[in-house]
Protein backbone atom coordinates (compact mmCIF):
# COMPACT_ATOMS: atom_id res chain seq x y z
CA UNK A 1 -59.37 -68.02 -11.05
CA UNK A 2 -61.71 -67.87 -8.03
CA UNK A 3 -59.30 -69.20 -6.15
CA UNK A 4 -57.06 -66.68 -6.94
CA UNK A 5 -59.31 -63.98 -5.94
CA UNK A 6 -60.48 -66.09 -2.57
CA UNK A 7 -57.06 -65.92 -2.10
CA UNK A 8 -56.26 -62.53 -2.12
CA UNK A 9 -59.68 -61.18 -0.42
CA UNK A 10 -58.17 -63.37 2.61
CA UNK A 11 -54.78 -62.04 2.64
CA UNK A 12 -56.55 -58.26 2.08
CA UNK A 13 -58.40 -59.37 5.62
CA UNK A 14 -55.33 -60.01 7.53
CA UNK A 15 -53.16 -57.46 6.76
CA UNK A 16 -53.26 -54.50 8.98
CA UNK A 17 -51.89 -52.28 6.48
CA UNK A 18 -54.30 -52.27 3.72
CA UNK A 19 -57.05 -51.31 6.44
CA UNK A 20 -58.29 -47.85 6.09
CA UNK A 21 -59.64 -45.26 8.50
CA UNK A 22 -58.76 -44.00 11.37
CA UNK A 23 -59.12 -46.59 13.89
CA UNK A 24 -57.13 -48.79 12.31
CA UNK A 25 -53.25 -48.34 13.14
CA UNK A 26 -50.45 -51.31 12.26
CA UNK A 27 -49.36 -52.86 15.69
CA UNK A 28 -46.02 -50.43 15.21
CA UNK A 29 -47.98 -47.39 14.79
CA UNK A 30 -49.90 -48.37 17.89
CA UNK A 31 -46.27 -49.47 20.07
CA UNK A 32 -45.34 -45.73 18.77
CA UNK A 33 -47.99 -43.78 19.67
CA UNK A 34 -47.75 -45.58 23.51
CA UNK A 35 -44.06 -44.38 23.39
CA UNK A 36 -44.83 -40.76 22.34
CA UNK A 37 -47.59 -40.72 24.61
CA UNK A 38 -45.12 -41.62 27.36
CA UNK A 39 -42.76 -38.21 26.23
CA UNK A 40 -40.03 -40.07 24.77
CA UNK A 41 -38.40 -38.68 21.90
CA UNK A 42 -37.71 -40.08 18.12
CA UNK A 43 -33.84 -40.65 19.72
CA UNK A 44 -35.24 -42.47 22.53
CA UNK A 45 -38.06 -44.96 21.29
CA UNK A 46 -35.65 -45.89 18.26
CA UNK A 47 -33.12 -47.05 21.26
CA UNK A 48 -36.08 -48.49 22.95
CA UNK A 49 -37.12 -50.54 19.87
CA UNK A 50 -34.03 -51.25 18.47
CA UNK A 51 -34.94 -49.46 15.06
CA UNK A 52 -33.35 -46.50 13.55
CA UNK A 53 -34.39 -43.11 14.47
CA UNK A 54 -35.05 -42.51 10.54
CA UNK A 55 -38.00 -45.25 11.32
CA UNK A 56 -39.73 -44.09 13.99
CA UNK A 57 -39.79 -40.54 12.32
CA UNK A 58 -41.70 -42.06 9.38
CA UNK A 59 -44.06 -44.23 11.51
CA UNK A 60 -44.79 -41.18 13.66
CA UNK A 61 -45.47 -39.73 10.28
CA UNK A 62 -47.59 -42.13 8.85
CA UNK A 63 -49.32 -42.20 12.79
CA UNK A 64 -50.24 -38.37 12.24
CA UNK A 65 -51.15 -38.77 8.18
CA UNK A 66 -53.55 -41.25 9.24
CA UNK A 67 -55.23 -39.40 12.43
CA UNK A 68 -55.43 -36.06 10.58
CA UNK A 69 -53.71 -34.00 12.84
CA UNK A 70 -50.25 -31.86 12.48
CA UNK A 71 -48.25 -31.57 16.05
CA UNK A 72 -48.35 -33.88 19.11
CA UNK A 73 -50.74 -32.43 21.21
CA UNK A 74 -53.30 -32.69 18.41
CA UNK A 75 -51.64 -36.49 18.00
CA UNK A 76 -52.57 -37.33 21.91
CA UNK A 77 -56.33 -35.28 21.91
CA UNK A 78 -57.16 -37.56 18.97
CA UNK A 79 -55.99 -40.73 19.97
CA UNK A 80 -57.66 -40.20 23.40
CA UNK A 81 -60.98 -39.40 21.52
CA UNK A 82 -60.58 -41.93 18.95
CA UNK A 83 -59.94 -44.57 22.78
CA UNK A 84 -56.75 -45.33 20.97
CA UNK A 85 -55.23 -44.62 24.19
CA UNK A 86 -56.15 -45.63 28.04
CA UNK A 87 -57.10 -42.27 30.00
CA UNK A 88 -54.80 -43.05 32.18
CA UNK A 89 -51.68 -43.56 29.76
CA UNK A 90 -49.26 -41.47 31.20
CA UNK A 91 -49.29 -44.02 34.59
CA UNK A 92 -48.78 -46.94 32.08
């Protein structure tokens, strides 16, 4: 039985997903965010990433749940205070 549980507090550490709070993000969330930093649309970065556009519209979902914020500009402001994003993104 302690094993069990050993087990599972391990696999609770590793996975990005069950991590809560703001600053942590999934890798994905953190590829997307790069992408809509950059100005490309849902269209574009589900060509870039080979995923459907039905994807990135729930990760950039998920992206904005998470940060607390409601439009894009309130998306890049908080991921620039939360130094989830270079300054300098846009040159990236």
């Amino acid at each position: 039985m302690a094993r069990l549980r050993a087990r599972r507090k391990q696999r609770r550490k590793r996975s990005p997903r069950r991590t809560r709070g703001t600053g942590a993000l999934t890798p994905r969330q953190k590829v997307i965010l790069r992408l809509v930093a950059q100005g490309l649309t849902n269209r574009e970065i589900a060509n870039h990433l080979d995923i459907s556009v039905r994807t990135v519209e729930v990760h950039r979902f998920n992206l904005m749940r998470r940060l607390k914020v409601r439009n894009v500009a309130q998306l890049l402001r908080q991921a620039l205070l939360q130094r989830l994003l270079p300054k300098n993104f846009s040159s990236r």
